[in-house]
PDB file of N, CA and C in Angstrom:
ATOM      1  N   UNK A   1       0.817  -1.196   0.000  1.00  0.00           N
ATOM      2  CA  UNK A   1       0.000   0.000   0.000  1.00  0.00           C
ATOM      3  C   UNK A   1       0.862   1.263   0.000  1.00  0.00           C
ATOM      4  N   UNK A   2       2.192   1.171   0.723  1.00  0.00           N
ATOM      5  CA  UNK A   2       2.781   2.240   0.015  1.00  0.00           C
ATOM      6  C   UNK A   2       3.523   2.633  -1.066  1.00  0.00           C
ATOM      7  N   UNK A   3       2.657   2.300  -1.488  1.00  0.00           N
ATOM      8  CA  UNK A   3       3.280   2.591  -3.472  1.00  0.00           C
ATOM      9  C   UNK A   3       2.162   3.691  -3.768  1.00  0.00           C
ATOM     10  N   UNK A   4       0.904   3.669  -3.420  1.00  0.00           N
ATOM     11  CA  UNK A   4       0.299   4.560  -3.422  1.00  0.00           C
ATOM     12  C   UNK A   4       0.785   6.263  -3.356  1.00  0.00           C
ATOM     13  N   UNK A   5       1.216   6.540  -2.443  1.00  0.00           N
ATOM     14  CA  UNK A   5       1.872   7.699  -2.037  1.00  0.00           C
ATOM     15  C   UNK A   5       2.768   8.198  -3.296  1.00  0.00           C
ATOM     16  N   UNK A   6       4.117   7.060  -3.012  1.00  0.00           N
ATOM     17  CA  UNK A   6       4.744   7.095  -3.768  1.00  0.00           C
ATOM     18  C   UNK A   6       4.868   7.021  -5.478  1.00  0.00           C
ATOM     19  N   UNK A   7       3.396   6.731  -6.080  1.00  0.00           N
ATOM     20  CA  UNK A   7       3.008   6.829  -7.160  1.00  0.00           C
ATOM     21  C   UNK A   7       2.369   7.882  -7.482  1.00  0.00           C
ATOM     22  N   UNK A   8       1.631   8.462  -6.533  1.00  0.00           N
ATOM     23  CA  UNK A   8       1.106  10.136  -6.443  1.00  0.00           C
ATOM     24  C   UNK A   8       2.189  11.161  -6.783  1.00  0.00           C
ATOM     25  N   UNK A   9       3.244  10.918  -6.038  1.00  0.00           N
ATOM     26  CA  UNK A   9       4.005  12.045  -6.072  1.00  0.00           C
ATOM     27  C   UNK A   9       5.160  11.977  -7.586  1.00  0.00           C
ATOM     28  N   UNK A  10       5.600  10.979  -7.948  1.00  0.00           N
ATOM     29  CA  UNK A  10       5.611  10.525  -9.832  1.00  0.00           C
ATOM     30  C   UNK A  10       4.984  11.097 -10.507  1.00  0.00           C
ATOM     31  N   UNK A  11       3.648  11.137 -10.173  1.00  0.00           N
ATOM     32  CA  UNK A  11       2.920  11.466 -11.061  1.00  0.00           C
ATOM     33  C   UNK A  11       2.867  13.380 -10.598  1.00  0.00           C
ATOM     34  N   UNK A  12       2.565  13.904  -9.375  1.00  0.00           N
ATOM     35  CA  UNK A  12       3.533  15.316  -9.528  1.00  0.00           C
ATOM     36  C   UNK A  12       4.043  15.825 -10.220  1.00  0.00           C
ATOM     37  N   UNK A  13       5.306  15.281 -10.058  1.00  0.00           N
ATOM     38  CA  UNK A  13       7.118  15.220 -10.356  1.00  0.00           C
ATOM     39  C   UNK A  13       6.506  15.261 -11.834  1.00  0.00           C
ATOM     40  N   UNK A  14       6.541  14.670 -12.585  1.00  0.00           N
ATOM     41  CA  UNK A  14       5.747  14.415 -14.239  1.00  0.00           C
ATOM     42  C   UNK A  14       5.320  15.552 -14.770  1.00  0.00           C
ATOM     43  N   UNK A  15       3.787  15.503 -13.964  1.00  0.00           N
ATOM     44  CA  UNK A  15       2.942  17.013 -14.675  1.00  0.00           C
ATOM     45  C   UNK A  15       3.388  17.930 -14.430  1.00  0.00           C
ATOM     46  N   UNK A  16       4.028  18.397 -13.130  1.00  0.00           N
ATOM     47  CA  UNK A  16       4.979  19.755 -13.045  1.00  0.00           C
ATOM     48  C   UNK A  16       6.192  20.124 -14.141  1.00  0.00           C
ATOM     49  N   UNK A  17       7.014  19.192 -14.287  1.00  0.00           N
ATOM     50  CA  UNK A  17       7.633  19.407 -15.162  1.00  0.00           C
ATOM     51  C   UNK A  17       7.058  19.279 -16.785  1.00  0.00           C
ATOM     52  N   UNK A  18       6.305  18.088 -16.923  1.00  0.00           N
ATOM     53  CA  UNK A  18       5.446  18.637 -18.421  1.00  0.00           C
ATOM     54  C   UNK A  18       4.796  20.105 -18.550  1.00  0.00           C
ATOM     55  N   UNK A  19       4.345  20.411 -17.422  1.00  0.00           N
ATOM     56  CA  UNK A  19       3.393  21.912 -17.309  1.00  0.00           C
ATOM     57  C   UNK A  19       4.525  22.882 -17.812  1.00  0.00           C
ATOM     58  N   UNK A  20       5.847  22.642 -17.168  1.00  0.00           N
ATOM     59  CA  UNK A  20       7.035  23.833 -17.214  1.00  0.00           C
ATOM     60  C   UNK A  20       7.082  23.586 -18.941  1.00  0.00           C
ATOM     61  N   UNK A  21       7.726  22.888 -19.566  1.00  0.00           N
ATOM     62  CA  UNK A  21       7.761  22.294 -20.517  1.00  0.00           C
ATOM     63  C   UNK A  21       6.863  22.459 -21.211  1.00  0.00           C
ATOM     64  N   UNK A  22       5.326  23.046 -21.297  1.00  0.00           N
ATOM     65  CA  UNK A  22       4.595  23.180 -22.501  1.00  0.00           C
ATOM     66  C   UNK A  22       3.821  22.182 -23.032  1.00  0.00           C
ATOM     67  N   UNK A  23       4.306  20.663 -22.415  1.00  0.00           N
ATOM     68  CA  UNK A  23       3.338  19.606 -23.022  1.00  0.00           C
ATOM     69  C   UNK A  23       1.805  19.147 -22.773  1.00  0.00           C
ATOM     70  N   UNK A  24       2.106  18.670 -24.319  1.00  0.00           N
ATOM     71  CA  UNK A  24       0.399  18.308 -24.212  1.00  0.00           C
ATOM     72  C   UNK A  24       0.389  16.789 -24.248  1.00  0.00           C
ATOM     73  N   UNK A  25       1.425  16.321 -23.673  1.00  0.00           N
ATOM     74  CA  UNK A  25       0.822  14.690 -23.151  1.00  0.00           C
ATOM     75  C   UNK A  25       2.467  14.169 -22.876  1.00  0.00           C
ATOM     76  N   UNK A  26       2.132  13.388 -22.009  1.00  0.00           N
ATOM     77  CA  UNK A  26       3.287  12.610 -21.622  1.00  0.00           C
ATOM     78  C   UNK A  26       3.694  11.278 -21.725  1.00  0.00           C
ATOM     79  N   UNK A  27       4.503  10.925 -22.567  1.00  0.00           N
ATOM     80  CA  UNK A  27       4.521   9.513 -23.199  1.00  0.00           C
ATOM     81  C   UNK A  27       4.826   8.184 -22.510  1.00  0.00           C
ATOM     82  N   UNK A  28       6.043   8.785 -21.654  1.00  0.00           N
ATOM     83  CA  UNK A  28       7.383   7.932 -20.949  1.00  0.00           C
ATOM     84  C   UNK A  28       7.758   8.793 -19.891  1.00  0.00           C
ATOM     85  N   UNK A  29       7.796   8.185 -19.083  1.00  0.00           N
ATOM     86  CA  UNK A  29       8.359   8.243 -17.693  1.00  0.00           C
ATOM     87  C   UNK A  29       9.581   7.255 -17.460  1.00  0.00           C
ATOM     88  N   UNK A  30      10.584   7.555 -16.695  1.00  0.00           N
ATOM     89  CA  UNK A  30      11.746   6.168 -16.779  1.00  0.00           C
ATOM     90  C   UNK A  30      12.034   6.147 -15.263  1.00  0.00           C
ATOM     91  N   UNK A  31      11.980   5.127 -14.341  1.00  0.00           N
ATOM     92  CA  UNK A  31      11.895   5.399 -13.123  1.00  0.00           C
ATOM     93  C   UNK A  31      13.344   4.439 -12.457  1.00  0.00           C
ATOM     94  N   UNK A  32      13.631   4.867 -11.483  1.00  0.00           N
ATOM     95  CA  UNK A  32      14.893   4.262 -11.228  1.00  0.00           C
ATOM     96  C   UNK A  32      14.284   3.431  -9.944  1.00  0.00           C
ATOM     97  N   UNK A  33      14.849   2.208  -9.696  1.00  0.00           N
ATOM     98  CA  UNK A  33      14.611   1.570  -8.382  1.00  0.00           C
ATOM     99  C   UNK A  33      15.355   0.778  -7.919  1.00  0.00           C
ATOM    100  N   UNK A  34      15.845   1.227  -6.739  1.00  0.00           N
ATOM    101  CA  UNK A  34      16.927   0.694  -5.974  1.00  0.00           C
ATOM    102  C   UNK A  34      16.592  -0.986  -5.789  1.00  0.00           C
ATOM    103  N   UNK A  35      17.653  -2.002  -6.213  1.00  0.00           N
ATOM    104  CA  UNK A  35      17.577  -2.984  -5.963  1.00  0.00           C
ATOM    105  C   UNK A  35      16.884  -3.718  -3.852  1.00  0.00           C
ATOM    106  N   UNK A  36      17.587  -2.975  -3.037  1.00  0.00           N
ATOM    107  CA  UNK A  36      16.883  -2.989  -1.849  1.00  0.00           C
ATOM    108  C   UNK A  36      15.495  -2.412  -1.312  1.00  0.00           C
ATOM    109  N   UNK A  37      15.225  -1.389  -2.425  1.00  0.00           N
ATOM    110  CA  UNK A  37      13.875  -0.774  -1.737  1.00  0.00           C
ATOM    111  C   UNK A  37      12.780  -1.462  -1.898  1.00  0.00           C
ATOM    112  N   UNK A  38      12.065  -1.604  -1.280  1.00  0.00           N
ATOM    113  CA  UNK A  38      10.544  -1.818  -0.928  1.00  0.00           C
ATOM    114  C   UNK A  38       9.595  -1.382  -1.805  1.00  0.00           C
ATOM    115  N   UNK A  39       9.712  -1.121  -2.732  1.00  0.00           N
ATOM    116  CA  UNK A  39       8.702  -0.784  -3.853  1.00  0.00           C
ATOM    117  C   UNK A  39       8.631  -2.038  -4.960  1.00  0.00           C
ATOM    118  N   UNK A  40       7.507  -1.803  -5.386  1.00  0.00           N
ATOM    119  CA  UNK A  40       6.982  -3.400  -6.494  1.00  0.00           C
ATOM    120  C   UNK A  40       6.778  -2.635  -7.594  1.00  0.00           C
ATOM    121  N   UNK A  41       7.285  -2.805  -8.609  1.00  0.00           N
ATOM    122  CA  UNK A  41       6.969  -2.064 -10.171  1.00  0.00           C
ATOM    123  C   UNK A  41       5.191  -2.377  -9.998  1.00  0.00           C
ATOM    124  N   UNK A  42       4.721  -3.881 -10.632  1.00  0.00           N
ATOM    125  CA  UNK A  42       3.713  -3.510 -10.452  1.00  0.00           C
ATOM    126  C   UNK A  42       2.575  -2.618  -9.634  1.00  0.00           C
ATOM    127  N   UNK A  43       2.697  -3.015  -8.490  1.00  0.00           N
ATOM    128  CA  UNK A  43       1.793  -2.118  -7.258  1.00  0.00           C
ATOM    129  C   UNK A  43       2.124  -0.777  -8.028  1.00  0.00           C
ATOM    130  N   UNK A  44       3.268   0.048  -8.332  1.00  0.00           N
ATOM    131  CA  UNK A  44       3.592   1.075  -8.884  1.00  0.00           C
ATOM    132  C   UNK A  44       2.483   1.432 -10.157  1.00  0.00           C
ATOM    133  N   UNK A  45       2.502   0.707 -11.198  1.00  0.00           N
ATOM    134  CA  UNK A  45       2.146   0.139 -12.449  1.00  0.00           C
ATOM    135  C   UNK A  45       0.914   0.491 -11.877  1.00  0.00           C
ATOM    136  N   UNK A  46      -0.240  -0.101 -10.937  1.00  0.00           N
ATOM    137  CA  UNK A  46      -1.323  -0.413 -10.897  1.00  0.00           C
ATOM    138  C   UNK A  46      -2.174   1.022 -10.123  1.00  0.00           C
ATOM    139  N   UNK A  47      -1.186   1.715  -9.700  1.00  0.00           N
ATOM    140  CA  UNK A  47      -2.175   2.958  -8.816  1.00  0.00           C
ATOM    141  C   UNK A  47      -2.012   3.671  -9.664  1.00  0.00           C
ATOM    142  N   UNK A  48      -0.909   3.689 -10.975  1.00  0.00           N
ATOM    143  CA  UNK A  48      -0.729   5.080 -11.909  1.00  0.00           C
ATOM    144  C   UNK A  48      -2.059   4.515 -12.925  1.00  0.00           C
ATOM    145  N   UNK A  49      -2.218   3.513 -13.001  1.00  0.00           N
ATOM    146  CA  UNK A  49      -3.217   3.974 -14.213  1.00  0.00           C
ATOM    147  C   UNK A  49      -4.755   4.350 -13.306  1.00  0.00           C
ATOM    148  N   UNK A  50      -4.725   3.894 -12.474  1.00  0.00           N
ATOM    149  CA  UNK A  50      -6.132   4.901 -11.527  1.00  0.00           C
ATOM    150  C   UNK A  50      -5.670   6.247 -11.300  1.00  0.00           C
ATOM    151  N   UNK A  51      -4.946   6.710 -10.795  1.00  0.00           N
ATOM    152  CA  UNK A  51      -4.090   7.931 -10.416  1.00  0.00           C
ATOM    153  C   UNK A  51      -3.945   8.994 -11.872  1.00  0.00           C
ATOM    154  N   UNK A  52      -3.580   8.019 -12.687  1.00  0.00           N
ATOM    155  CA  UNK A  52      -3.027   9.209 -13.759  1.00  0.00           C
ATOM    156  C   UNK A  52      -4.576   9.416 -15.232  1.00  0.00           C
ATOM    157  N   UNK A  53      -5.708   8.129 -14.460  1.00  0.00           N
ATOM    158  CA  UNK A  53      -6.871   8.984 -15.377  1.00  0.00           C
ATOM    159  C   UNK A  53      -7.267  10.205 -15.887  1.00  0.00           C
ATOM    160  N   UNK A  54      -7.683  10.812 -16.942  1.00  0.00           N
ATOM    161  CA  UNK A  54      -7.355  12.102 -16.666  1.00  0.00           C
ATOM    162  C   UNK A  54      -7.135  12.926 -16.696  1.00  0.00           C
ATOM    163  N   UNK A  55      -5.568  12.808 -17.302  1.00  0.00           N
ATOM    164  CA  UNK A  55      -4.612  13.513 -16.823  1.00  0.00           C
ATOM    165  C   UNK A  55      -3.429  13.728 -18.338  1.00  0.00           C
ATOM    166  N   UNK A  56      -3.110  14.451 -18.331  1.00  0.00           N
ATOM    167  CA  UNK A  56      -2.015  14.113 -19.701  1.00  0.00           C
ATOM    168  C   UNK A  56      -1.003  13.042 -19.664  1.00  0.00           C
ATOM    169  N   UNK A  57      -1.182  12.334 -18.712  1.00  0.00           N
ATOM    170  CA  UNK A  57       0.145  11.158 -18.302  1.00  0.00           C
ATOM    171  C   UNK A  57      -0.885   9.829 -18.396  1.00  0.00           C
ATOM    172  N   UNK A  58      -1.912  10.181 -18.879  1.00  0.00           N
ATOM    173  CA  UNK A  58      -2.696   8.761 -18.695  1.00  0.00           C
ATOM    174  C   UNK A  58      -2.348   7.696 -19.606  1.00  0.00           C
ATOM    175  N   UNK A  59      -1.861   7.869 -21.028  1.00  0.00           N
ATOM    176  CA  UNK A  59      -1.188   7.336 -21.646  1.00  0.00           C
ATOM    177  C   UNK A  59       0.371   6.869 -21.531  1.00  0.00           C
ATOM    178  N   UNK A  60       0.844   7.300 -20.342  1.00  0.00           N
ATOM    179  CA  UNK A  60       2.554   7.438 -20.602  1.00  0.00           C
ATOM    180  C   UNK A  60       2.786   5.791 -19.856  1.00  0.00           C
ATOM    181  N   UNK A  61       4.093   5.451 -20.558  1.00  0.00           N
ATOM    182  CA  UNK A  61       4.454   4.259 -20.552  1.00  0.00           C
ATOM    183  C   UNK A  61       5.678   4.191 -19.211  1.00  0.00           C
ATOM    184  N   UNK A  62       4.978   3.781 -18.047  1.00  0.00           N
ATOM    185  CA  UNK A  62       6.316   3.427 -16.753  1.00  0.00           C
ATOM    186  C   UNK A  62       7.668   2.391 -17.127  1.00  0.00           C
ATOM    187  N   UNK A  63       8.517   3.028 -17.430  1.00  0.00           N
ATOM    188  CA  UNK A  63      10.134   2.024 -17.751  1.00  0.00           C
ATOM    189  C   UNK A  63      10.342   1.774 -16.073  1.00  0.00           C
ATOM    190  N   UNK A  64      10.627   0.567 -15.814  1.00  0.00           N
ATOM    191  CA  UNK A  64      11.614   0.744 -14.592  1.00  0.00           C
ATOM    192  C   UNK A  64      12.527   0.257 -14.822  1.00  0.00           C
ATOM    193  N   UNK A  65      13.729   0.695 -14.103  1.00  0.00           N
ATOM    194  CA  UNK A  65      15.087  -0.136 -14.422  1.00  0.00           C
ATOM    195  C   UNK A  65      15.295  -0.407 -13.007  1.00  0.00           C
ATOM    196  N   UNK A  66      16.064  -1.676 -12.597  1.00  0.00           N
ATOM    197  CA  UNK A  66      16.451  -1.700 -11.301  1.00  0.00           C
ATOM    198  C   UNK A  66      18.016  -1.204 -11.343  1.00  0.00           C
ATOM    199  N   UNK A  67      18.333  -0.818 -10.262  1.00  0.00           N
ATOM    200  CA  UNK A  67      19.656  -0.252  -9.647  1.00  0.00           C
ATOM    201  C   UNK A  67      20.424  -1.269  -8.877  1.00  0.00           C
ATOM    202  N   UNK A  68      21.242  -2.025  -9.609  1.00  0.00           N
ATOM    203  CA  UNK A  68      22.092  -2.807  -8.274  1.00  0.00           C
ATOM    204  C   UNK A  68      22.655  -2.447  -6.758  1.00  0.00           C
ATOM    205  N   UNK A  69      22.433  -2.771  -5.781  1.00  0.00           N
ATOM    206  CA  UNK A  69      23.022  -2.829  -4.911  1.00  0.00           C
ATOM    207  C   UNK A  69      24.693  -2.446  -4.732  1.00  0.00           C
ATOM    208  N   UNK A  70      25.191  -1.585  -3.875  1.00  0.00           N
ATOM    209  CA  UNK A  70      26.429  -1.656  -3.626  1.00  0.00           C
ATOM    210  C   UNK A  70      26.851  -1.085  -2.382  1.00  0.00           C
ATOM    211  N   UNK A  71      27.588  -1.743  -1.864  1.00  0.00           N
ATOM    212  CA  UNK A  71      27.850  -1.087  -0.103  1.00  0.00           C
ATOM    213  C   UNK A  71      29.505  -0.620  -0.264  1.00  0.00           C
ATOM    214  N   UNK A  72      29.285   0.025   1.093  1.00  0.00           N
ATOM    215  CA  UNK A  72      30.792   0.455   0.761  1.00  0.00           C
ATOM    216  C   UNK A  72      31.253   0.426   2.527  1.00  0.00           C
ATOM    217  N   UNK A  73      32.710  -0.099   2.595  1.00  0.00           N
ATOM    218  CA  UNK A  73      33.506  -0.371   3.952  1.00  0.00           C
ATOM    219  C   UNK A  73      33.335   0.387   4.763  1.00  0.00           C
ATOM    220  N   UNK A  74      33.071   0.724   6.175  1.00  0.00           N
ATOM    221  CA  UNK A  74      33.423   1.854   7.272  1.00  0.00           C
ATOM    222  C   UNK A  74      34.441   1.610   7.240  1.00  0.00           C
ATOM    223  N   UNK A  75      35.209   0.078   7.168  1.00  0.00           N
ATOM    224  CA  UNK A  75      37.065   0.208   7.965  1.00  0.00           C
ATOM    225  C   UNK A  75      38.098   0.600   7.136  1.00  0.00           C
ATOM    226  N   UNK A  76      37.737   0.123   5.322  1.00  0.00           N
ATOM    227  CA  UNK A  76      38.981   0.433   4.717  1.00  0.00           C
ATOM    228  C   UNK A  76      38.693   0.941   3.639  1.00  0.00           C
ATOM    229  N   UNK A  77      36.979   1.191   3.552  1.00  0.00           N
ATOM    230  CA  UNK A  77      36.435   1.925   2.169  1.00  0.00           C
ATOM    231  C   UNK A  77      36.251   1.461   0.845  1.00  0.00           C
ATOM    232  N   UNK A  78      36.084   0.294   1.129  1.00  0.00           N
ATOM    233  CA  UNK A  78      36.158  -0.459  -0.467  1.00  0.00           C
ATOM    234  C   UNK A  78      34.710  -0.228  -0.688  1.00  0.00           C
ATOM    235  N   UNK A  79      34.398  -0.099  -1.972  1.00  0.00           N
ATOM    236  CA  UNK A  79      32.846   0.176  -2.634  1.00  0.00           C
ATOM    237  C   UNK A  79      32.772  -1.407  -3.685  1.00  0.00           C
ATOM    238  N   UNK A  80      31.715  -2.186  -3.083  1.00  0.00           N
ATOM    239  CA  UNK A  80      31.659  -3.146  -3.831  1.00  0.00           C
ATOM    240  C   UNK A  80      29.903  -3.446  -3.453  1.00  0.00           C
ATOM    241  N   UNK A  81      29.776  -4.492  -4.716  1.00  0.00           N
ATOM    242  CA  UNK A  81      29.071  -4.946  -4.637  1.00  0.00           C
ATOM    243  C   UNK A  81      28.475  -6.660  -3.617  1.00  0.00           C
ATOM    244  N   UNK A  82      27.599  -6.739  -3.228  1.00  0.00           N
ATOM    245  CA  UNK A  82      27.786  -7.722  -1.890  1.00  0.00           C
ATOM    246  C   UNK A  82      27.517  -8.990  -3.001  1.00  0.00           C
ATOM    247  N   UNK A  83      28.149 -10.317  -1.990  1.00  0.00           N
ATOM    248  CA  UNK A  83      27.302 -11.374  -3.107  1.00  0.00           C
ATOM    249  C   UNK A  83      26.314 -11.699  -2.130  1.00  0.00           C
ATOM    250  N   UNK A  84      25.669 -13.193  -2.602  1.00  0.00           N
ATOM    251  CA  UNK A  84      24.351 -13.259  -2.115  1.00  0.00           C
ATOM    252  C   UNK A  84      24.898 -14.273  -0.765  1.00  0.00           C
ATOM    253  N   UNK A  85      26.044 -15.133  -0.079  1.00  0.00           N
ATOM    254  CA  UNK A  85      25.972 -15.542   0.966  1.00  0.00           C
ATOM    255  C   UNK A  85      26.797 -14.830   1.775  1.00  0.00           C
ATOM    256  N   UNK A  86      26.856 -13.393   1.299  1.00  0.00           N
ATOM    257  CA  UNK A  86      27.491 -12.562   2.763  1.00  0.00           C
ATOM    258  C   UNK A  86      27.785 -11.642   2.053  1.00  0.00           C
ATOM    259  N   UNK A  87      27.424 -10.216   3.805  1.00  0.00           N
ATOM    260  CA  UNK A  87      27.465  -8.739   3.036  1.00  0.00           C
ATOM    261  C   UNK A  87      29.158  -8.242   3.609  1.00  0.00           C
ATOM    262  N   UNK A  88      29.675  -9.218   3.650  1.00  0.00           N
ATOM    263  CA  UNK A  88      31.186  -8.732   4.756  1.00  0.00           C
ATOM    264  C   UNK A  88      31.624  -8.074   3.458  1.00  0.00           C
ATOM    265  N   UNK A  89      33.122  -7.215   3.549  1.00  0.00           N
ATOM    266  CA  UNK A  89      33.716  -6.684   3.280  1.00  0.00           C
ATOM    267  C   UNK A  89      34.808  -7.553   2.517  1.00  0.00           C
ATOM    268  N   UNK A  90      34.848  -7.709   0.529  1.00  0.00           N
ATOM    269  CA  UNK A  90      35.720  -8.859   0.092  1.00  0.00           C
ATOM    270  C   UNK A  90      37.064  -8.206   0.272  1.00  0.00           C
ATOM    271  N   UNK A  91      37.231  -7.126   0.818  1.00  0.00           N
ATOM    272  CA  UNK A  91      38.728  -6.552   1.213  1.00  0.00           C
ATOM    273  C   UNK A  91      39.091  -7.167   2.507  1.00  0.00           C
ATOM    274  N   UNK A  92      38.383  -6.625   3.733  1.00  0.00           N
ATOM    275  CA  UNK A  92      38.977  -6.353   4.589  1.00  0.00           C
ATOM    276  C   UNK A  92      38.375  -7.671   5.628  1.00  0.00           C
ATOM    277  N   UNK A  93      37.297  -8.297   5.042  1.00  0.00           N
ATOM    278  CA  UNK A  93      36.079  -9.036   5.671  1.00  0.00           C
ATOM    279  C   UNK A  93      35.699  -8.105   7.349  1.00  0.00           C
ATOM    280  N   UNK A  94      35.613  -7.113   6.751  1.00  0.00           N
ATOM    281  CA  UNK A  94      35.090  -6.382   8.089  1.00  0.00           C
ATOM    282  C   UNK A  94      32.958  -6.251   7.705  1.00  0.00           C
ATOM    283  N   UNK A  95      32.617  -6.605   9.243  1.00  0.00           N
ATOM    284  CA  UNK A  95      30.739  -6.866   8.576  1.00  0.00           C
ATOM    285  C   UNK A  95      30.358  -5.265   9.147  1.00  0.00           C
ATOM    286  N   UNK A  96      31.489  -4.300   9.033  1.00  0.00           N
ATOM    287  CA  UNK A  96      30.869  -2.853   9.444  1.00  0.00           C
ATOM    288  C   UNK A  96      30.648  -1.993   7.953  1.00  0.00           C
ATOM    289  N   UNK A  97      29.783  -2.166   7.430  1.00  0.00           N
ATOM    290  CA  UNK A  97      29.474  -2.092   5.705  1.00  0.00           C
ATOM    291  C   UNK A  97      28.115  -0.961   6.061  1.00  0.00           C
ATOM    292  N   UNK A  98      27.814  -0.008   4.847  1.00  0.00           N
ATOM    293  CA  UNK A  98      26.861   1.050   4.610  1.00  0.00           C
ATOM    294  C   UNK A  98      26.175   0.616   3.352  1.00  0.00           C
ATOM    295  N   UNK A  99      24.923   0.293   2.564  1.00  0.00           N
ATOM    296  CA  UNK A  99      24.553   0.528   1.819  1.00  0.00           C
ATOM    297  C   UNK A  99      24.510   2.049   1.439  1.00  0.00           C
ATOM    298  N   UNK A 100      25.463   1.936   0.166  1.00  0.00           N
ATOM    299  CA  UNK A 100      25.630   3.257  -0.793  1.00  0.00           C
ATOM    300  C   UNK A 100      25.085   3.725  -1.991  1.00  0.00           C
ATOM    301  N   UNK A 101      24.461   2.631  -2.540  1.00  0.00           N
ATOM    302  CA  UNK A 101      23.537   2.585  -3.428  1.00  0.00           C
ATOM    303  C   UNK A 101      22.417   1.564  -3.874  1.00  0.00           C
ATOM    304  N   UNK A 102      21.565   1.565  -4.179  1.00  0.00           N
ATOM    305  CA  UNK A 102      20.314   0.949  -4.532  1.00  0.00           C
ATOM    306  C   UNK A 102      19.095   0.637  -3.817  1.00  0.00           C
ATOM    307  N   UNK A 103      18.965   1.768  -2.900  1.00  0.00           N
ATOM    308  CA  UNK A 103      18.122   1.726  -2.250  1.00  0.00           C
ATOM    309  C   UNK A 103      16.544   3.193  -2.296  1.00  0.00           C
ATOM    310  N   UNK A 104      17.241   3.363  -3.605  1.00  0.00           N
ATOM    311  CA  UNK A 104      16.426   4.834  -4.167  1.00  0.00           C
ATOM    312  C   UNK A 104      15.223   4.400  -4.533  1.00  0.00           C
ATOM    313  N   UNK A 105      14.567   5.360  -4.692  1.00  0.00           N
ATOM    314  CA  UNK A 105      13.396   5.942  -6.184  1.00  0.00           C
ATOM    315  C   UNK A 105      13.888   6.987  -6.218  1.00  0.00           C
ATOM    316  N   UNK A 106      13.288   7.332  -7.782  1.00  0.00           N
ATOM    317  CA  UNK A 106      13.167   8.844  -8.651  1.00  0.00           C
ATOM    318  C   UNK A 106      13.658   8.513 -10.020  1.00  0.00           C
ATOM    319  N   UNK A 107      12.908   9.497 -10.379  1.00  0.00           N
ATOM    320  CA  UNK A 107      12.139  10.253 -12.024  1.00  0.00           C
ATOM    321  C   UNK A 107      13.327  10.496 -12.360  1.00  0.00           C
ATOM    322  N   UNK A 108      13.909   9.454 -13.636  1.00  0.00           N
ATOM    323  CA  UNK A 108      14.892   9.546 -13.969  1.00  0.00           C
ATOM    324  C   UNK A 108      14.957  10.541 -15.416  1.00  0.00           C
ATOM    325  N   UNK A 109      13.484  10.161 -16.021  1.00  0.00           N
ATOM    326  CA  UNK A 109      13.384  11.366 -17.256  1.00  0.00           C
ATOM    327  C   UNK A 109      12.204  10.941 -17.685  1.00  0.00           C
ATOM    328  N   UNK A 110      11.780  12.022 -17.955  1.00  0.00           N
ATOM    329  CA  UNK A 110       9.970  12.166 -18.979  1.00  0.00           C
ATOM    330  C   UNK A 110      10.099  12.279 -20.538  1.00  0.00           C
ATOM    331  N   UNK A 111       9.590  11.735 -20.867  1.00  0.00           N
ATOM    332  CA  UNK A 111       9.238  11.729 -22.515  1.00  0.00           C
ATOM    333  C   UNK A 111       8.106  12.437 -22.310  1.00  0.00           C
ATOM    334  N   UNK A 112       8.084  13.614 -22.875  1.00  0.00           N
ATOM    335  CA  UNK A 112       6.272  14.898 -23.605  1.00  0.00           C
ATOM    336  C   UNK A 112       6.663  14.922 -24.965  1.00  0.00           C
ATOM    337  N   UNK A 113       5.425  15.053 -25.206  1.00  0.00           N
ATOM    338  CA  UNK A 113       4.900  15.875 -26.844  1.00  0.00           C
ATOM    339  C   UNK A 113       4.572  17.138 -26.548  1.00  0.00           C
ATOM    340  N   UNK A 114       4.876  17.797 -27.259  1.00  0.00           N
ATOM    341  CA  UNK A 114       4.569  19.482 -27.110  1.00  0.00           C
ATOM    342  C   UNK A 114       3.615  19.724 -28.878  1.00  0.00           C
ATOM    343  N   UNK A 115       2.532  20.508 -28.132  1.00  0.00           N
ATOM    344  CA  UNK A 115       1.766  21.211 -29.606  1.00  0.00           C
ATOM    345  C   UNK A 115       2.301  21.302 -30.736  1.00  0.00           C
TER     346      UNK A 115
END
């Protein structure tokens, strides 16, 4: 259920910038999603086409791409990617590690038609 929210405000992010932009419909949206986050393309997928009835985005096509995962060392700073039977550190095997990336959303770019 919280994709809801988070599909509202996409769809924002979208028409604000189509509005700046002059368009009269919005084709493509390209959305980024962190391999760790908690968001479901579909569930995503499924509140925009109720959400974006409507609307000049009612037609636009959701891309998602996922974002791999990558943590990076507190002890010696290595930026790697984890494998799947352990998040230790393949430098230092220290387990004091930060996820540094893939844990986002956001509007990576809009496709509009303009008049």
């Amino acid at each position: 259920m919280h994709e809801l929210p988070i599909t509202q405000n996409i769809l924002e992010i979208a028409l604000r910038h189509a509005e700046q932009a002059g368009a009269s419909e919005i084709k493509r949206i390209d959305i980024l999603i962190g391999q760790y986050s908690s968001f479901v393309d579909d569930s995503i997928q499924f509140y925009w086409k109720i959400i974006a009835a409507g609307t000049i985005a009612e037609n636009a096509v959701l891309h998602f791409q996922r974002v791999p995962v990558e943590f990076t060392c507190q002890d010696c700073g290595a930026v790697y990617e984890p494998q799947e039977d352990t998040f230790a550190c393949p430098r230092c095997l220290s387990p004091r590690v930060r996820v540094t990336r893939g844990e986002e959303l956001r509007v990576e770019s809009i496709e509009i038609e303009t008049p």
